[in-house]
Protein backbone atom coordinates (compact mmCIF):
# COMPACT_ATOMS: atom_id res chain seq x y z
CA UNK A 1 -35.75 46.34 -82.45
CA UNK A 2 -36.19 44.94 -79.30
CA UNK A 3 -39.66 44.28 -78.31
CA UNK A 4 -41.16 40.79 -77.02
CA UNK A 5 -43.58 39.19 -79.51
CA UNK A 6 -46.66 37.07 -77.89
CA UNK A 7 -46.93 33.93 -78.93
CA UNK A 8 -50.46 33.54 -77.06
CA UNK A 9 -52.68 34.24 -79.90
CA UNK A 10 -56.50 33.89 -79.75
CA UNK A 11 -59.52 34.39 -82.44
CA UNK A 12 -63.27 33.61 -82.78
CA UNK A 13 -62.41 32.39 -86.86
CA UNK A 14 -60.59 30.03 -87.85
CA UNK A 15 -59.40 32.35 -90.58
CA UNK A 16 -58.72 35.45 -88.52
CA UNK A 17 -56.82 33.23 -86.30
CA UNK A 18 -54.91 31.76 -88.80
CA UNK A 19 -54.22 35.42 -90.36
CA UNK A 20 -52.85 36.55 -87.05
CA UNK A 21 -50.76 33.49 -85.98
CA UNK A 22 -48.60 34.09 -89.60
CA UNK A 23 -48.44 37.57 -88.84
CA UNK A 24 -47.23 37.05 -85.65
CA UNK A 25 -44.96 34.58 -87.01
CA UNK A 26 -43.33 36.92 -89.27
CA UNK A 27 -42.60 39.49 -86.84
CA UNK A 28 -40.93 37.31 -84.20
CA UNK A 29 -38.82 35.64 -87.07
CA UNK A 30 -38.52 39.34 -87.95
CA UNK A 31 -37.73 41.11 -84.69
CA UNK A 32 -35.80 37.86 -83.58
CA UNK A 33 -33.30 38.89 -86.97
CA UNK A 34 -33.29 42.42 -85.81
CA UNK A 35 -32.23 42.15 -82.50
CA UNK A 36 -30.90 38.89 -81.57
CA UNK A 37 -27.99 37.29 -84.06
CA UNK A 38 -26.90 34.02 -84.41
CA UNK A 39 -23.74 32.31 -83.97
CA UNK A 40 -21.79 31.09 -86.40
CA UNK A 41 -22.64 27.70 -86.93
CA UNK A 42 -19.43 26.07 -87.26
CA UNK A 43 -15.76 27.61 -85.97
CA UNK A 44 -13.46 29.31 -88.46
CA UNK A 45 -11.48 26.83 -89.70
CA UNK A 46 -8.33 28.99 -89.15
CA UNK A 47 -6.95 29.05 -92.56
CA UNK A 48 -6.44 32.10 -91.86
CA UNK A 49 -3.80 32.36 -89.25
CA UNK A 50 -6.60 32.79 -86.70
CA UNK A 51 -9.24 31.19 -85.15
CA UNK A 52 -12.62 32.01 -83.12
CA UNK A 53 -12.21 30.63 -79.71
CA UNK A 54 -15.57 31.97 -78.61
CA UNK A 55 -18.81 34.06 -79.53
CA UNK A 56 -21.78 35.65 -78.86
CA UNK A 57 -24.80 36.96 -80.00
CA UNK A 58 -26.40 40.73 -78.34
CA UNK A 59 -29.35 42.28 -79.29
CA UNK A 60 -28.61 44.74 -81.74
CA UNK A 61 -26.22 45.41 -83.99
CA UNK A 62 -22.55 45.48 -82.61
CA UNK A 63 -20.81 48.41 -83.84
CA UNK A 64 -18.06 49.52 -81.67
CA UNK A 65 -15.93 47.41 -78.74
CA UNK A 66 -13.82 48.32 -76.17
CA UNK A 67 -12.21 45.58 -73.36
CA UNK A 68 -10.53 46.64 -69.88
CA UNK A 69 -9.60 43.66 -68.19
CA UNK A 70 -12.28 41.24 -67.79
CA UNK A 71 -15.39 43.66 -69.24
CA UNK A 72 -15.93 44.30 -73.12
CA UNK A 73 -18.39 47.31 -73.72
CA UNK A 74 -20.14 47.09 -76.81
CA UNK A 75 -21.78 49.73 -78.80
CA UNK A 76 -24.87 48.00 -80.15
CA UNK A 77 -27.12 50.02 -82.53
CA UNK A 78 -30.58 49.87 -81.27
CA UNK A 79 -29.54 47.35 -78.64
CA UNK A 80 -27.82 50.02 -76.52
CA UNK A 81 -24.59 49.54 -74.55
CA UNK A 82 -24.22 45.97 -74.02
CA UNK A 83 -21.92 45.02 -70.72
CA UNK A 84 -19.59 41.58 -71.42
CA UNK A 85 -17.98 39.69 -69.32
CA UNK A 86 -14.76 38.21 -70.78
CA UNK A 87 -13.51 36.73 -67.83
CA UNK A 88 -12.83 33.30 -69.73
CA UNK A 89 -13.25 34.58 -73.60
CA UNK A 90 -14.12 31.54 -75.03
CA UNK A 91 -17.71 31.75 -72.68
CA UNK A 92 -18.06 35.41 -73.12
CA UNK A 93 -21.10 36.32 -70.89
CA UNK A 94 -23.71 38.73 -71.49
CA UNK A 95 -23.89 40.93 -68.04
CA UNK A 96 -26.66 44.28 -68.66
CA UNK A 97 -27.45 46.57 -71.02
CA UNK A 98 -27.49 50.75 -70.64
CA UNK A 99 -30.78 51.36 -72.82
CA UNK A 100 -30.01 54.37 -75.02
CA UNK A 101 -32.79 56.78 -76.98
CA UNK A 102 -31.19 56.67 -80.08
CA UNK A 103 -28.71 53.64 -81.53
CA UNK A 104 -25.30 53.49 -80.05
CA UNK A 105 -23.04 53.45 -82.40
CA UNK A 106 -19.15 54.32 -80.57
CA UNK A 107 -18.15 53.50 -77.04
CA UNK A 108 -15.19 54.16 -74.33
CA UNK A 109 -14.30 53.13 -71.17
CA UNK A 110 -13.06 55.18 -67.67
CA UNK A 111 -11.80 51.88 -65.76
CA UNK A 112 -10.66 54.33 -62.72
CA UNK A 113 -14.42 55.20 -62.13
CA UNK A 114 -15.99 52.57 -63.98
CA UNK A 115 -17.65 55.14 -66.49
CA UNK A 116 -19.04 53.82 -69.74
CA UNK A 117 -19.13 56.15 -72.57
CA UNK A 118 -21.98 55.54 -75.56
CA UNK A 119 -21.69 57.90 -78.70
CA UNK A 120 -25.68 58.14 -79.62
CA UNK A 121 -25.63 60.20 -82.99
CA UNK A 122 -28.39 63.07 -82.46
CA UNK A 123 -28.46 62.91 -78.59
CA UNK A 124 -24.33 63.09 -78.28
CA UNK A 125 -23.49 61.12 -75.29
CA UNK A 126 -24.42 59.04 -72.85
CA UNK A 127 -22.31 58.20 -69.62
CA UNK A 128 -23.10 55.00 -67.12
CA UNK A 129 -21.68 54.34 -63.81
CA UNK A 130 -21.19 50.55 -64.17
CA UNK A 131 -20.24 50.24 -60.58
CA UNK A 132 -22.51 47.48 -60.47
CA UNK A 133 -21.82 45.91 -63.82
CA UNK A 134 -24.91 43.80 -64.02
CA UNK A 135 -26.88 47.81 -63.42
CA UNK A 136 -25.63 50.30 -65.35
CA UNK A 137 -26.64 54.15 -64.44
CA UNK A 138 -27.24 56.69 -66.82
CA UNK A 139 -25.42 60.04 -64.90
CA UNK A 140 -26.11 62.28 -67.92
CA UNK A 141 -25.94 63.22 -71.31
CA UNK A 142 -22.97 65.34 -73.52
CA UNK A 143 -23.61 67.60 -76.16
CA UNK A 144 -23.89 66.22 -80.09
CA UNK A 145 -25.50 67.09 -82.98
CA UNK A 146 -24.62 63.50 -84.75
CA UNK A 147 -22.10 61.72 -82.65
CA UNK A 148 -20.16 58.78 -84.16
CA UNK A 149 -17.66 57.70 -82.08
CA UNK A 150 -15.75 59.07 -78.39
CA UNK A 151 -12.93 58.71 -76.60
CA UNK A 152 -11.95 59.51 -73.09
CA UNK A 153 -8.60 60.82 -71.09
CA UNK A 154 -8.55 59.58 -67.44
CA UNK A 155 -7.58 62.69 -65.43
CA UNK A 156 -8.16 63.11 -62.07
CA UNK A 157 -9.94 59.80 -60.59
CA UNK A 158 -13.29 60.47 -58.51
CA UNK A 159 -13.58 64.05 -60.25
CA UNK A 160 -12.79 64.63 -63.97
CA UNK A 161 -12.56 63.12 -67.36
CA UNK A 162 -12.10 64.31 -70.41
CA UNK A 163 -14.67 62.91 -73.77
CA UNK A 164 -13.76 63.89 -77.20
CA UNK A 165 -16.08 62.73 -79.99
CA UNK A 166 -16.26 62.48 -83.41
CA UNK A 167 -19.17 65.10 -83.60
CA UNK A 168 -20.93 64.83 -87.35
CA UNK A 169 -18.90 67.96 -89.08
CA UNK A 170 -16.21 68.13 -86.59
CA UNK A 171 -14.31 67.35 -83.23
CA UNK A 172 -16.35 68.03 -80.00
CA UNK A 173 -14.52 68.46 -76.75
CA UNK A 174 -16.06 67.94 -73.46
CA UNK A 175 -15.63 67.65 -69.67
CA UNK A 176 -16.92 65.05 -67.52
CA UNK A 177 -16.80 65.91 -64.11
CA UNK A 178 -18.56 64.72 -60.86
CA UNK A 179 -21.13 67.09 -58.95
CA UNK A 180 -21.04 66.53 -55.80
CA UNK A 181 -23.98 68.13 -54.96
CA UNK A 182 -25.97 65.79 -56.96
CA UNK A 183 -23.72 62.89 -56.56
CA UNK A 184 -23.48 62.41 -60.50
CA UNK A 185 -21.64 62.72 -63.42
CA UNK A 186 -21.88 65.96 -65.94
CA UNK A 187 -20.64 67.18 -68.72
CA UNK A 188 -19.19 70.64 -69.81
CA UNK A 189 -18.55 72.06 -72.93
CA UNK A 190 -14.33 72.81 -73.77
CA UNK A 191 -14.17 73.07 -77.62
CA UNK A 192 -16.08 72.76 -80.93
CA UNK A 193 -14.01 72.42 -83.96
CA UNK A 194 -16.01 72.09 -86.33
CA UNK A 195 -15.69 72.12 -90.32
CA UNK A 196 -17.10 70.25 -93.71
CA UNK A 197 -17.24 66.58 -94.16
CA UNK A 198 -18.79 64.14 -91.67
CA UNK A 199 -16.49 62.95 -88.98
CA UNK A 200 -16.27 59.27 -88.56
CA UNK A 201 -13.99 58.38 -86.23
CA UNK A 202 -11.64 59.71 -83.22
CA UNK A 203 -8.57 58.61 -81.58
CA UNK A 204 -6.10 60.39 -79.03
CA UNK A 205 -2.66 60.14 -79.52
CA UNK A 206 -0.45 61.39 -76.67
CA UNK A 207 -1.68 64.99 -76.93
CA UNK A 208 -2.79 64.94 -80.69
CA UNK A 209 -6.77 64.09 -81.57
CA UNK A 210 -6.57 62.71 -85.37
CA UNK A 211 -10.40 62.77 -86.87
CA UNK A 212 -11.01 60.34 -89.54
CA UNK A 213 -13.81 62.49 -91.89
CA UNK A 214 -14.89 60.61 -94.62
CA UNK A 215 -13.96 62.48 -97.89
CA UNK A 216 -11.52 64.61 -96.44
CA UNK A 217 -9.48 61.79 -95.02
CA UNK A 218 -7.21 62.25 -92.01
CA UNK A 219 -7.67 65.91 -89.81
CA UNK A 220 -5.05 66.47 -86.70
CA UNK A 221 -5.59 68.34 -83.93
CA UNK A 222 -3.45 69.62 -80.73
CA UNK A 223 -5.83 68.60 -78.09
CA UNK A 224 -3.10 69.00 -74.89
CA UNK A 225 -5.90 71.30 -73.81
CA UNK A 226 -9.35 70.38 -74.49
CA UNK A 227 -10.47 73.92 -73.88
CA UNK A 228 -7.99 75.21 -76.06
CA UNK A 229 -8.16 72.38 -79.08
CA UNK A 230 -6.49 73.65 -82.33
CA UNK A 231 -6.16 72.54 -85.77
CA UNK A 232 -2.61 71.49 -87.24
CA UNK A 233 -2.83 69.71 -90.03
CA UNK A 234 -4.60 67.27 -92.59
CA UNK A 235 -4.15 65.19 -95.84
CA UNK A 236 -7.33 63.60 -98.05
CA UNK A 237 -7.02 59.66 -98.37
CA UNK A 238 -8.30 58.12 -101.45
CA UNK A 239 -11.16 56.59 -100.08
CA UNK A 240 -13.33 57.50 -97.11
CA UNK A 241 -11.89 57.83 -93.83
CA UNK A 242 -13.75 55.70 -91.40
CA UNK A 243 -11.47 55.17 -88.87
CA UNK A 244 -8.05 56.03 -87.37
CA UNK A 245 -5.36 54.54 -84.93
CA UNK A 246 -2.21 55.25 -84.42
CA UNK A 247 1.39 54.60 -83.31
CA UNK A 248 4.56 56.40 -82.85
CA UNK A 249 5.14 58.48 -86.46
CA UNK A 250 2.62 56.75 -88.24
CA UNK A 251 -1.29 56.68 -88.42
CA UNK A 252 -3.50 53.61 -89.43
CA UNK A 253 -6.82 54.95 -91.57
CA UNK A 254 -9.80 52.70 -92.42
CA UNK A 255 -10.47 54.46 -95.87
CA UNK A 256 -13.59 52.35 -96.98
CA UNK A 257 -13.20 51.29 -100.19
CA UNK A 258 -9.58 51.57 -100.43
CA UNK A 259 -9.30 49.45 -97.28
CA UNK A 260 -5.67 50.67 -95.15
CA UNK A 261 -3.98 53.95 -95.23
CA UNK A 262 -1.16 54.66 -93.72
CA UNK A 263 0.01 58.17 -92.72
CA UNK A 264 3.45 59.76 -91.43
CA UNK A 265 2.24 62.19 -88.93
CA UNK A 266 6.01 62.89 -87.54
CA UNK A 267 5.21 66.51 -89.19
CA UNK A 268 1.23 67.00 -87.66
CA UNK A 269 1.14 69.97 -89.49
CA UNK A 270 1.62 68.49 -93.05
CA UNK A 271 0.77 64.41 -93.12
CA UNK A 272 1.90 62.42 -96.09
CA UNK A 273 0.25 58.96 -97.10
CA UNK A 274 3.51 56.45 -97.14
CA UNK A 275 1.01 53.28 -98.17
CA UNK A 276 -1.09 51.20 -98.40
CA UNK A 277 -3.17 47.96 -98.68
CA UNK A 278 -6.39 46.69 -99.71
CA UNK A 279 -8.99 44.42 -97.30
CA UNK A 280 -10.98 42.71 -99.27
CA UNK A 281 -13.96 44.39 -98.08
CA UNK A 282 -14.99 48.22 -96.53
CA UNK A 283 -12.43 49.03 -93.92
CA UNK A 284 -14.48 50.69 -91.12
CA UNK A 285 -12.59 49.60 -88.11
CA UNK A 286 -9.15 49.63 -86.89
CA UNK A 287 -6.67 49.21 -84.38
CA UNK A 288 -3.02 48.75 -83.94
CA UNK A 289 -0.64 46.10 -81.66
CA UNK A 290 2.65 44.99 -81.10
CA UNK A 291 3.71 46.14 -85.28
CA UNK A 292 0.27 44.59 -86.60
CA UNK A 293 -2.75 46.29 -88.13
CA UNK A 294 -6.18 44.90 -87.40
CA UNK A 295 -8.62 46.04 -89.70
CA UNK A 296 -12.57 45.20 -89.55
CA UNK A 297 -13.49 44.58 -93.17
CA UNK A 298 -16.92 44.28 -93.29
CA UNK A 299 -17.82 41.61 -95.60
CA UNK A 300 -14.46 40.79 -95.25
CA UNK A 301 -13.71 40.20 -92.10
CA UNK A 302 -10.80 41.19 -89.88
CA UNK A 303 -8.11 41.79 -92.10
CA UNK A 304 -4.68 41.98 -90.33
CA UNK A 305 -1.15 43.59 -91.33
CA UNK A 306 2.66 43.80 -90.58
CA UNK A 307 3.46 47.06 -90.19
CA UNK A 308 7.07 46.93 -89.18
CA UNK A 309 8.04 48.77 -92.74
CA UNK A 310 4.79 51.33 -92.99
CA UNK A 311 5.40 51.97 -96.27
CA UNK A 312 4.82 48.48 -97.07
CA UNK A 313 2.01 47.02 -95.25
CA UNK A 314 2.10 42.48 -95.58
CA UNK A 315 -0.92 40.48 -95.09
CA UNK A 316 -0.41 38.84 -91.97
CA UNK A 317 -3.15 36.76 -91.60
CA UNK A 318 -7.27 37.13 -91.66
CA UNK A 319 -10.61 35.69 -89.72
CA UNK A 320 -13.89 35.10 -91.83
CA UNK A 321 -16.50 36.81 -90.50
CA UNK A 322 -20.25 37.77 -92.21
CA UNK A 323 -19.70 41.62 -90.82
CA UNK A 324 -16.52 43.59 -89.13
CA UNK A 325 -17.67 46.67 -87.85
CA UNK A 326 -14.91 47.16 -85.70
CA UNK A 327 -11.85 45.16 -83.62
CA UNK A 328 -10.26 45.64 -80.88
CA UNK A 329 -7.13 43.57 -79.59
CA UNK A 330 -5.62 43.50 -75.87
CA UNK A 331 -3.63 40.56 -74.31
CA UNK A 332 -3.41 37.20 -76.99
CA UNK A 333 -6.91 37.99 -78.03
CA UNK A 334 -8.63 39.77 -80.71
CA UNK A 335 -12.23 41.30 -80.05
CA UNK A 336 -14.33 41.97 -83.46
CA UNK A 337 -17.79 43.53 -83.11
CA UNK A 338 -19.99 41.83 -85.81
CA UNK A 339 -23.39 43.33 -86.83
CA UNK A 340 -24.05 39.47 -87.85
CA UNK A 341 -22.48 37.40 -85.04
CA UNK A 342 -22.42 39.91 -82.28
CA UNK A 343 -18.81 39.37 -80.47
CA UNK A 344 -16.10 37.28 -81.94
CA UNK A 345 -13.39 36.52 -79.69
CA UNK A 346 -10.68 35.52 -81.88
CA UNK A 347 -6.74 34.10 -80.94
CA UNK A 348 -3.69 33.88 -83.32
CA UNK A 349 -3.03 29.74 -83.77
């Protein structure tokens, strides 16, 4: 919800006029909760083991994040794809928005065209040439039929890409490649694997795509060619798959309610849960680094684990925050997108 509310009210009564003025009241305070959120009011106080070092607030709610170098990409709900500059991430600056038809709720980045990816449920997916990061450029749209999340393979620079997405009952292969003729970006479509459950979340691993679907768990697929994508393998998780990473032999599942999963895939064709660990909250978001687990919890926050023995994940340390969607951690600094707070920029003390 993003619409400007006037202020400027006028009436002939006294009582229509005051009628209007509270009406209008509520909807600013209204619309002003839907698409513009606060900041926290006071820093974490890094009991923790971490500590916010900067925030802020997007219209929207922030769903997904992504950073390459300097510029965050956020998927924002209704708000769109919202450009960041994190240049210096304790000022993190709003830079544009790509306006999408339907909420954004996954997002990927093609640094060696500056391509930004937006997974938009019922309309698939949006692509942006962010050339010109303070105006983004819709190029064109992908095939979906309720399209969660994406992620891309840089290929050939200036010509191809390659987009898999996490496609409501399945996996969804595509090709993005530039038309010269039109001087744009376009999509073909390579595969559809499709299947029962609702796919959640997507993440490539060296040539395997593993699909996080909800009450199935944890789905792998050979995806060394996209046209030519093939299932290998899968195992149900306890919970609700929400989201995967992944790391040498092992996988990393956000499984809702019962928080962290975590997977041998050294066999792709038969996966085996090796354990586990609870967040305090709805795991929905994950990511790995450097033998830690970063979890968004939710009401819980980011929730963070040692992984160096996977089949005994250790609290190893956690940020308050009202509402983790999702996390994302490159250089000293962790990344959460908040539906509350926008985007947290968090540091280990």
């Amino acid at each position: 919800m993003t619409e400007r509310v006037s202020t400027g009210i006028m009436g002939t009564k006294h009582l229509h006029g005051v009628v209007t003025l509270l009406v209008a009241a509520a909807v600013l305070v209204y619309a002003a909760g839907c698409a513009q959120k606060g900041s926290p009011v006071e820093p974490d106080d890094g009991t923790g083991g971490y500590r916010i070092v900067g925030t802020l607030a997007i219209a929207g709610y922030a769903e997904d994040v992504e950073v390459a170098g300097t510029l965050c990409v956020l998927a924002a709900g209704q708000g769109g794809l919202v450009l960041v500059d994190v240049s210096d991430p304790a000022n993190p600056e709003y830079l544009s928005t790509g306006e999408t038809s339907y909420p954004a709720m996954g997002c990927s980045y093609v640094a060696s065209d500056s391509l930004a990816f937006a997974a938009i449920g019922a309309q698939g997916i949006y692509v942006y040439d962010v050339s010109d990061l303070l105006n983004p450029v819709w190029q064109s749209n992908g095939q979906g039929t309720f399209t969660r999340d994406v992620v891309t393979r840089e290929v050939t620079p200036g010509d191809y890409h390659e987009v898999l997405t996490a496609d409501g009952y399945g996996l969804k292969a595509q090709e993005c490649y530039w038309y010269a003729g039109l001087e744009t970006w376009y999509f073909r479509q390579a595969s559809d694997e499709g299947g029962s459950g609702v796919a959640r979340g997507i993440c490539l691993h060296g040539n395997l795509a593993l699909l996080a679907i909800e009450e199935l768990g944890l789905s792998i697929y050979d995806a060394t060619d996209v046209r030519n994508v093939f299932f290998l393998g899968s195992v149900d998780t306890p919970g609700e798959a929400r989201a995967v990473a992944a790391e040498g032999d092992y996988a990393y599942v956000a499984d809702w309610r019962r928080g962290l999963q975590v997977i041998d895939i050294s066999d792709p064709s038969s996966p085996s849960i090796i354990g586990s660990a609870d967040t305090d909250g709805m795991a929905d978001g994950i990511t790995y680094r450097d033998g830690k687990v970063y979890v968004a919890a939710h009401t819980g926050g980011l929730r963070v684990f040692d992984v160096t023995d996977p089949t005994n994940p250790r609290a190893a340390g956690f940020l308050e925050t009202p509402f983790a969607n999702d996390v994302f951690v490159t250089g000293s600094y962790v990344y959460v997108a908040d539906r509350d707070w926008g985007l947290v920029v968090a540091e280990e003390e």
